[in-house]
N, C-alpha and C. Protein backbone atom coordinates (compact mmCIF):
# COMPACT_ATOMS: atom_id res chain seq x y z
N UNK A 1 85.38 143.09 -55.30
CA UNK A 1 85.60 141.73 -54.85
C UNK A 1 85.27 140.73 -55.95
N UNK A 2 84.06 140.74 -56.60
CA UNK A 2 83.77 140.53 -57.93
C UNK A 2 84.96 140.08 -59.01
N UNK A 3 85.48 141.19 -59.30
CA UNK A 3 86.46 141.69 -60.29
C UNK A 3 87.73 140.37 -59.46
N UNK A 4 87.70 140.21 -58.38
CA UNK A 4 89.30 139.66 -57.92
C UNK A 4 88.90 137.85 -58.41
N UNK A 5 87.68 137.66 -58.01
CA UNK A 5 87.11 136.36 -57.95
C UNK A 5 87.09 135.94 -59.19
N UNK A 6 86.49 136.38 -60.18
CA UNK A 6 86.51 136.02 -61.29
C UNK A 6 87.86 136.51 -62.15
N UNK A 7 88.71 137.24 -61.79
CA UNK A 7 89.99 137.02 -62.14
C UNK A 7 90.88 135.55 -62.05
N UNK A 8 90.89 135.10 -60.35
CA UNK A 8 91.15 134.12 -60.05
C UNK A 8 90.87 132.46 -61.10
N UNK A 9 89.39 132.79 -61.16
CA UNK A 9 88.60 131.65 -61.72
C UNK A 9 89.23 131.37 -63.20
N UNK A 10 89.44 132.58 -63.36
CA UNK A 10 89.73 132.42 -64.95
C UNK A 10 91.27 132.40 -65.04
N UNK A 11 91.98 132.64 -63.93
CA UNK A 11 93.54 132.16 -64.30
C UNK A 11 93.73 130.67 -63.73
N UNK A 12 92.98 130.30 -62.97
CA UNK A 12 92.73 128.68 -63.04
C UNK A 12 92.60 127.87 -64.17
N UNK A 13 91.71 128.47 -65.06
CA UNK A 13 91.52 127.48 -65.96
C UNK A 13 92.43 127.85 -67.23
N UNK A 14 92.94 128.93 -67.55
CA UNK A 14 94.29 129.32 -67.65
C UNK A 14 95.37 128.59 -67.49
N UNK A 15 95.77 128.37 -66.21
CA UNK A 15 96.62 127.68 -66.10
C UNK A 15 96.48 125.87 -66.43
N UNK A 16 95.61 126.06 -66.14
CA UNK A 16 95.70 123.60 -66.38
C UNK A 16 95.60 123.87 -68.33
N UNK A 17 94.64 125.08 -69.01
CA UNK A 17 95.39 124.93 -70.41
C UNK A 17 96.59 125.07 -70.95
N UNK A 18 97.45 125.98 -69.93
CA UNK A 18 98.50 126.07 -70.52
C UNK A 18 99.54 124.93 -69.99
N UNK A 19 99.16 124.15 -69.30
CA UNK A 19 99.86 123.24 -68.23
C UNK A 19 99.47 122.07 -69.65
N UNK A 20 98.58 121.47 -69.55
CA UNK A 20 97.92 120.70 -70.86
C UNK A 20 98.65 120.79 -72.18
N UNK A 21 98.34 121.60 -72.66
CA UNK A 21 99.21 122.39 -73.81
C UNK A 21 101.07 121.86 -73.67
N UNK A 22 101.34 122.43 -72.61
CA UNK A 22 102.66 122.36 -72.70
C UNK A 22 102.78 120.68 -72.30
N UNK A 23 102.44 120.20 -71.92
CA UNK A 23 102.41 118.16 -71.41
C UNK A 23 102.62 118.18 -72.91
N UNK A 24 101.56 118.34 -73.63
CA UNK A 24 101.23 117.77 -75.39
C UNK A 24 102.51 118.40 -75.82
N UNK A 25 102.81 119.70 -75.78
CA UNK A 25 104.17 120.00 -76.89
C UNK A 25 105.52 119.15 -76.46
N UNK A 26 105.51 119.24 -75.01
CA UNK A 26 106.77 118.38 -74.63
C UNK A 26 106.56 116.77 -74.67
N UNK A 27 105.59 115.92 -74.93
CA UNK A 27 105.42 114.52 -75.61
C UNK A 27 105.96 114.57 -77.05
N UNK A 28 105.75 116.13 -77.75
CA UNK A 28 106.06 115.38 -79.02
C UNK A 28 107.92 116.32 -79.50
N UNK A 29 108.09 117.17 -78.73
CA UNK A 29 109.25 118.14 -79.29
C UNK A 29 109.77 118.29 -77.99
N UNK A 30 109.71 117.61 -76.85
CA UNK A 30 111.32 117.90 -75.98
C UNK A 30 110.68 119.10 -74.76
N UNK A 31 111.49 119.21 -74.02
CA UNK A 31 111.13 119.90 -72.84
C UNK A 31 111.55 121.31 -72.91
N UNK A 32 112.42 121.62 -73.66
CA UNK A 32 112.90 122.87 -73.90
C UNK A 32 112.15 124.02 -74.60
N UNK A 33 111.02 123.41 -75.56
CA UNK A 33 109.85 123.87 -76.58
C UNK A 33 108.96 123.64 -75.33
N UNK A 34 109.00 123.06 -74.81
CA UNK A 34 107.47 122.90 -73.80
C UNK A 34 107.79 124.07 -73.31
N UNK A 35 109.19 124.27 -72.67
CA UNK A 35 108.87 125.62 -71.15
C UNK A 35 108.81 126.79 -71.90
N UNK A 36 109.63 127.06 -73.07
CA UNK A 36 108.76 128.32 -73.71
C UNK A 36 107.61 128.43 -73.82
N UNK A 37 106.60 127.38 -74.37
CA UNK A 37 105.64 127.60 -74.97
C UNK A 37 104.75 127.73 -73.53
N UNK A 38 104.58 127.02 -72.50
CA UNK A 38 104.63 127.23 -71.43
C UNK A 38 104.53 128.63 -71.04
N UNK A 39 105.60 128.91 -70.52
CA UNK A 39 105.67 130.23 -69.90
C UNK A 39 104.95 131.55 -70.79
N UNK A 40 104.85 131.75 -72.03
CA UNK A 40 104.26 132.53 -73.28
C UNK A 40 102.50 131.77 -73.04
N UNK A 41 102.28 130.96 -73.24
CA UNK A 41 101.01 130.99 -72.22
C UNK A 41 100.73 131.59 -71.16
N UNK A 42 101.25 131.01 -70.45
CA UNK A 42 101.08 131.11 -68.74
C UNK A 42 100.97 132.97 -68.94
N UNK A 43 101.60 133.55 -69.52
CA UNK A 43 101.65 135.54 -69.43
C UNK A 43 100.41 135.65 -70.28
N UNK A 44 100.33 135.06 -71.28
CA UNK A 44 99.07 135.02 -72.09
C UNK A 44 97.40 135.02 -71.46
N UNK A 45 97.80 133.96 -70.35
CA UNK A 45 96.45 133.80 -70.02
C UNK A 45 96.46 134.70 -68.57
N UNK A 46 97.57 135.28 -68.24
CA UNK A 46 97.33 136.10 -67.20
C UNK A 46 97.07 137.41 -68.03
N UNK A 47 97.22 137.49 -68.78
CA UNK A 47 96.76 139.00 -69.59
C UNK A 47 95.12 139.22 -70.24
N UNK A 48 94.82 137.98 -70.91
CA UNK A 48 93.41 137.52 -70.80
C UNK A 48 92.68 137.38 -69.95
N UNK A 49 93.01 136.76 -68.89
CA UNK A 49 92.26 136.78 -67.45
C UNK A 49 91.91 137.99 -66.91
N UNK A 50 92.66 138.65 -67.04
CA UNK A 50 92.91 140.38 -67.09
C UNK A 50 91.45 140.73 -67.45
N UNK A 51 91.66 140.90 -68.57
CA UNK A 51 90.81 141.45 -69.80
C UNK A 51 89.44 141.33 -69.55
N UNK A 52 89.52 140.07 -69.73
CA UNK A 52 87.85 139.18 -69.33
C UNK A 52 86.94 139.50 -67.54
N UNK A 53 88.01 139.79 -67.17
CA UNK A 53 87.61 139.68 -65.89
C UNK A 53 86.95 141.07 -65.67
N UNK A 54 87.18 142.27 -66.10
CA UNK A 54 87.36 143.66 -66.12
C UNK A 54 86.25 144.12 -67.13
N UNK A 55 85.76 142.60 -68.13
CA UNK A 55 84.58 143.02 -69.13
C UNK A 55 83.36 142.40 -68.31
N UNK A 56 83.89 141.34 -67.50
CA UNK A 56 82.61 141.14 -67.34
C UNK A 56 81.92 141.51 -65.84
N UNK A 57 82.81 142.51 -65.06
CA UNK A 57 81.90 143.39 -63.64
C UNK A 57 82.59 144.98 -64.16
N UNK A 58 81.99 145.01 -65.46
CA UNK A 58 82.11 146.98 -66.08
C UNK A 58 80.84 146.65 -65.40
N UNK A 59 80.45 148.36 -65.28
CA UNK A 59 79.35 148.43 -64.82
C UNK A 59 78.36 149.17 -66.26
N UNK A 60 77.20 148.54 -66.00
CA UNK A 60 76.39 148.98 -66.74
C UNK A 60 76.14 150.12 -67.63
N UNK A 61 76.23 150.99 -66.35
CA UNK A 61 76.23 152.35 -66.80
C UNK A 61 77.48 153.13 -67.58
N UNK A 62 78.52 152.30 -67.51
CA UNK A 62 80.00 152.52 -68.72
C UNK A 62 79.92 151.73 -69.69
N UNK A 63 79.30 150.85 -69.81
CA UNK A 63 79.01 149.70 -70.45
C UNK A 63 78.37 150.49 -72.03
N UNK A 64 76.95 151.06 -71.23
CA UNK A 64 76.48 152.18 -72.34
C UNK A 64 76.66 153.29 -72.39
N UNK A 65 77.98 154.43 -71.93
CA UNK A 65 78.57 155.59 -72.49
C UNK A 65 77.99 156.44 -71.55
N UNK A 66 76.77 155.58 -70.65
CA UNK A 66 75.70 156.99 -70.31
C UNK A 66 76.64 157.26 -68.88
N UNK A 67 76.97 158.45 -67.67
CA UNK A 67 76.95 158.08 -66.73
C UNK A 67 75.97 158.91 -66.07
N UNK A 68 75.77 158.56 -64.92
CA UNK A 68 74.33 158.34 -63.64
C UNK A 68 74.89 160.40 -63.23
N UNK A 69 73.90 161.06 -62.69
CA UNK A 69 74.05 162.55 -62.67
C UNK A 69 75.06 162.34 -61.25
N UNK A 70 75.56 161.91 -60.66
CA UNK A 70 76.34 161.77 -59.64
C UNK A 70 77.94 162.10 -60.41
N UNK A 71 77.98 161.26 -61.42
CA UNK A 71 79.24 160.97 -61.69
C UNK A 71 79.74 162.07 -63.11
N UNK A 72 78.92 163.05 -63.17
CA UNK A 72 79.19 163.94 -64.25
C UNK A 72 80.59 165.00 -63.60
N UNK A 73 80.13 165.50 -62.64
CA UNK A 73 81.27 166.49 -62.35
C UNK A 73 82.57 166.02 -61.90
């Protein structure tokens, strides 16, 4: 549940940068450069969100290589 929540959190703020980002490219180069750059974010930060989200509820015990005598066999 962890893992979903802080996925979420972090494609929020994901998104208003890449939303931000693309406002600024399309003020200065046109709307057509915005929605690429846009959308190549927007996958960007869903792939990061990914990432981050998945590093930060590893569990401990994978974290350091060791695992717990339960999980050997």
């Amino acid at each position: 549940m962890r893992l979903i929540v802080y996925y979420v959190g972090l494609m929020v703020i994901g998104d208003l940068a890449a939303y931000i980002i693309g406002l600024g490219i399309e003020r200065m180069w046109g709307q057509q450069i915005s929605l690429f750059c846009f959308l190549a974010l927007y996958f960007f930060f869903l792939w990061l969100a990914w990432v981050i989200a998945v590093r930060l509820t590893e569990p401990a015990a994978a974290a350091g290589g060791q695992l717990r005598p339960a999980e050997k066999a």
